[in-house]
Protein backbone atom coordinates (compact mmCIF):
# COMPACT_ATOMS: atom_id res chain seq x y z
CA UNK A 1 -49.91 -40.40 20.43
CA UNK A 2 -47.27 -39.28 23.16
CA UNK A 3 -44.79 -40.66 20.96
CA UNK A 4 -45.32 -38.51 18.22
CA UNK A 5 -45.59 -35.27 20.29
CA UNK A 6 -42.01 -36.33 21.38
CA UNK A 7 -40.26 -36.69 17.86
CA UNK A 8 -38.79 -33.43 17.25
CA UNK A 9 -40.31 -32.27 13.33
CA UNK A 10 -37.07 -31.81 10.91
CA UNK A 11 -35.97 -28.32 11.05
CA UNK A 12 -35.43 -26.09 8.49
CA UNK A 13 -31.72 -24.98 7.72
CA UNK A 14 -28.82 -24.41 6.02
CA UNK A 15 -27.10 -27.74 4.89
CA UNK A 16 -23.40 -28.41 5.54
CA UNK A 17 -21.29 -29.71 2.66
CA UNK A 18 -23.77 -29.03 -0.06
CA UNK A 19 -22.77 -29.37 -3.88
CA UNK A 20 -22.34 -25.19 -4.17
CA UNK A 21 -20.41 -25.06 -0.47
CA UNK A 22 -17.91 -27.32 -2.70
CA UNK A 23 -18.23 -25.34 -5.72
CA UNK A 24 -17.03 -21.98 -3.52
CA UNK A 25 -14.69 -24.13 -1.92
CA UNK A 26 -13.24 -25.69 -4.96
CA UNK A 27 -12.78 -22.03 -6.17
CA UNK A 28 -11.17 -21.02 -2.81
CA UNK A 29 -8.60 -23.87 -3.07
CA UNK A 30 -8.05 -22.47 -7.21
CA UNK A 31 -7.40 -19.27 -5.84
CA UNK A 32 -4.75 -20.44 -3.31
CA UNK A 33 -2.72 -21.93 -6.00
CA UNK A 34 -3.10 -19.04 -8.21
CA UNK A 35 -2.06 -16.99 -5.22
CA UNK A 36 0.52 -19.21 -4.39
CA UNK A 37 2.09 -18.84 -7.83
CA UNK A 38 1.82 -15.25 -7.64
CA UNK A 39 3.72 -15.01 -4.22
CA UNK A 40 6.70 -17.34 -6.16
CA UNK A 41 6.96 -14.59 -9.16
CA UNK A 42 7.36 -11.92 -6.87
CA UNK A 43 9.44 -13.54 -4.44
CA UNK A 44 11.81 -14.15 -7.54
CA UNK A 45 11.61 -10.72 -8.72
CA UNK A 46 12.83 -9.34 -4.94
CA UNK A 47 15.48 -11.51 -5.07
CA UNK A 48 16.43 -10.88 -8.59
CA UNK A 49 16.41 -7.20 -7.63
CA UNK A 50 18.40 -7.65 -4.35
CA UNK A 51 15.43 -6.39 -2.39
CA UNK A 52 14.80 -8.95 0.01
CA UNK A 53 15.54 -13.04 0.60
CA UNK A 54 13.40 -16.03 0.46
CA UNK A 55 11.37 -16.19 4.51
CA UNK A 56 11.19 -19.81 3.84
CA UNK A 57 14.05 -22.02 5.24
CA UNK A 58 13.43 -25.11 3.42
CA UNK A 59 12.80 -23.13 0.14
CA UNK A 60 15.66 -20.79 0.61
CA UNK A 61 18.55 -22.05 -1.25
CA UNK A 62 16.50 -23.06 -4.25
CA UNK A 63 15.21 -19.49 -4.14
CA UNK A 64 18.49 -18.11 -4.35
CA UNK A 65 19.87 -20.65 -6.54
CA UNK A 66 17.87 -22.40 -8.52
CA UNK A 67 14.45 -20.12 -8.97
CA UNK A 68 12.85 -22.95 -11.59
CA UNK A 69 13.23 -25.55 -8.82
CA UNK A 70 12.09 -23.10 -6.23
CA UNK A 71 8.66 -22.01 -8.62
CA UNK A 72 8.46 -26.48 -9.20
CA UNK A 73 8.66 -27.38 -5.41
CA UNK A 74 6.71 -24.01 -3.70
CA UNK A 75 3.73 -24.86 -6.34
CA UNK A 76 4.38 -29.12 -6.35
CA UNK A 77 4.04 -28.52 -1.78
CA UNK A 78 1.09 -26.07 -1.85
CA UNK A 79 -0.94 -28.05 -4.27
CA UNK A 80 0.45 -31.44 -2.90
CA UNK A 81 -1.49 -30.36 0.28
CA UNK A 82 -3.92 -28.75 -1.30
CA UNK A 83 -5.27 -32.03 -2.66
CA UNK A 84 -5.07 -33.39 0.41
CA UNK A 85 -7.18 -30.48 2.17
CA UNK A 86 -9.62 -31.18 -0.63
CA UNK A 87 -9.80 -34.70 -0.43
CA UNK A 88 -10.41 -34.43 3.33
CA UNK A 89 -13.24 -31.00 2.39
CA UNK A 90 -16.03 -33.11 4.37
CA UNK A 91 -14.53 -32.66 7.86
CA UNK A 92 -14.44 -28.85 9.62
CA UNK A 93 -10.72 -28.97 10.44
CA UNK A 94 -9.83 -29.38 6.37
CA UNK A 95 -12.22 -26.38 5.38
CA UNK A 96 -10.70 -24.23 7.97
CA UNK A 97 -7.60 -25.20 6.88
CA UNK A 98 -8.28 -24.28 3.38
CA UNK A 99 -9.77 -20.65 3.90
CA UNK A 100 -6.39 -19.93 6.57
CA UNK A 101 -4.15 -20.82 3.22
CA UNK A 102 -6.09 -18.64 1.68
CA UNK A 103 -6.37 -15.74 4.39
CA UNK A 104 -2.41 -16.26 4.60
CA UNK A 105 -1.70 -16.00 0.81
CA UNK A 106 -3.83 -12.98 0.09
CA UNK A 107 -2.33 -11.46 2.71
CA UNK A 108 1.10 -11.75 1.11
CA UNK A 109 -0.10 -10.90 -2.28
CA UNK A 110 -1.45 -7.64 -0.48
CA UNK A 111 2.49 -7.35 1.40
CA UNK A 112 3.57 -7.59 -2.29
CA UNK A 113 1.84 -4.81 -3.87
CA UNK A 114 2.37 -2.65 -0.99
CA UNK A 115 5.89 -3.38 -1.57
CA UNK A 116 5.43 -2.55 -5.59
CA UNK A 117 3.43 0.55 -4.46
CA UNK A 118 6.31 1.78 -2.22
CA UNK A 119 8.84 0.83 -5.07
CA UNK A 120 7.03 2.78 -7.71
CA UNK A 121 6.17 5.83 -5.79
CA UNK A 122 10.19 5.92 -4.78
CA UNK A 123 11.21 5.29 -8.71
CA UNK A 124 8.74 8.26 -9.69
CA UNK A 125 10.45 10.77 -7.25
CA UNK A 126 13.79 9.98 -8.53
CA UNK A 127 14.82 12.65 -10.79
């Protein structure tokens, strides 16, 4: 009987690593590509337009140079590690890993449209 009183009873919770955590998650690591993409395009367009130059040292050159190669390699090392996040979504480290991508990609799309914003508002006052 004292046995029994000791066994803790299951308690109720939320369980980690569920099929719809991986759903959300799987949409999360979508959305970093997608975003990923997006930051490319824009980057090109910036450069195209003289505006600004590729941040990324390793991706600079192709950037300026070759923007096809820069869009293949940017997209080919983001998903590249992507699947490897993914393949890895069971431990902590991997999901926190995922969600900073994403944190740090939306926050350039956001840099991006602020840019456009300022760009457009300037174009409109030009007479």
């Amino acid at each position: 009987m004292r046995v029994s009183l000791l066994r803790s009873a299951p308690r109720p919770g939320l369980a980690v690593g569920t099929p719809q955590h991986f759903r959300w998650l799987h949409g999360i690591v979508r959305a970093v590509l997608v975003l990923n993409l997006a930051d490319a395009i824009f980057t090109l367009a910036w450069i195209r337009g003289g505006l600004a130059a590729e941040a990324n040292p390793l991706l600079r050159d192709l950037a300026h140079r070759h923007p096809i190669l820069f869009v293949a390699a940017k997209t080919t090392l983001v998903g590249l590690a992507s699947l490897l996040l993914w393949r890895q979504r069971q431990r902590p480290l991997a999901v926190v890993c995922i969600f900073v991508a994403f944190l740090v990609y939306y926050g350039l799309l956001l840099a991006h449209l602020g840019f456009l914003s300022l760009m457009v508002r300037g174009a409109a006052l030009i007479p």
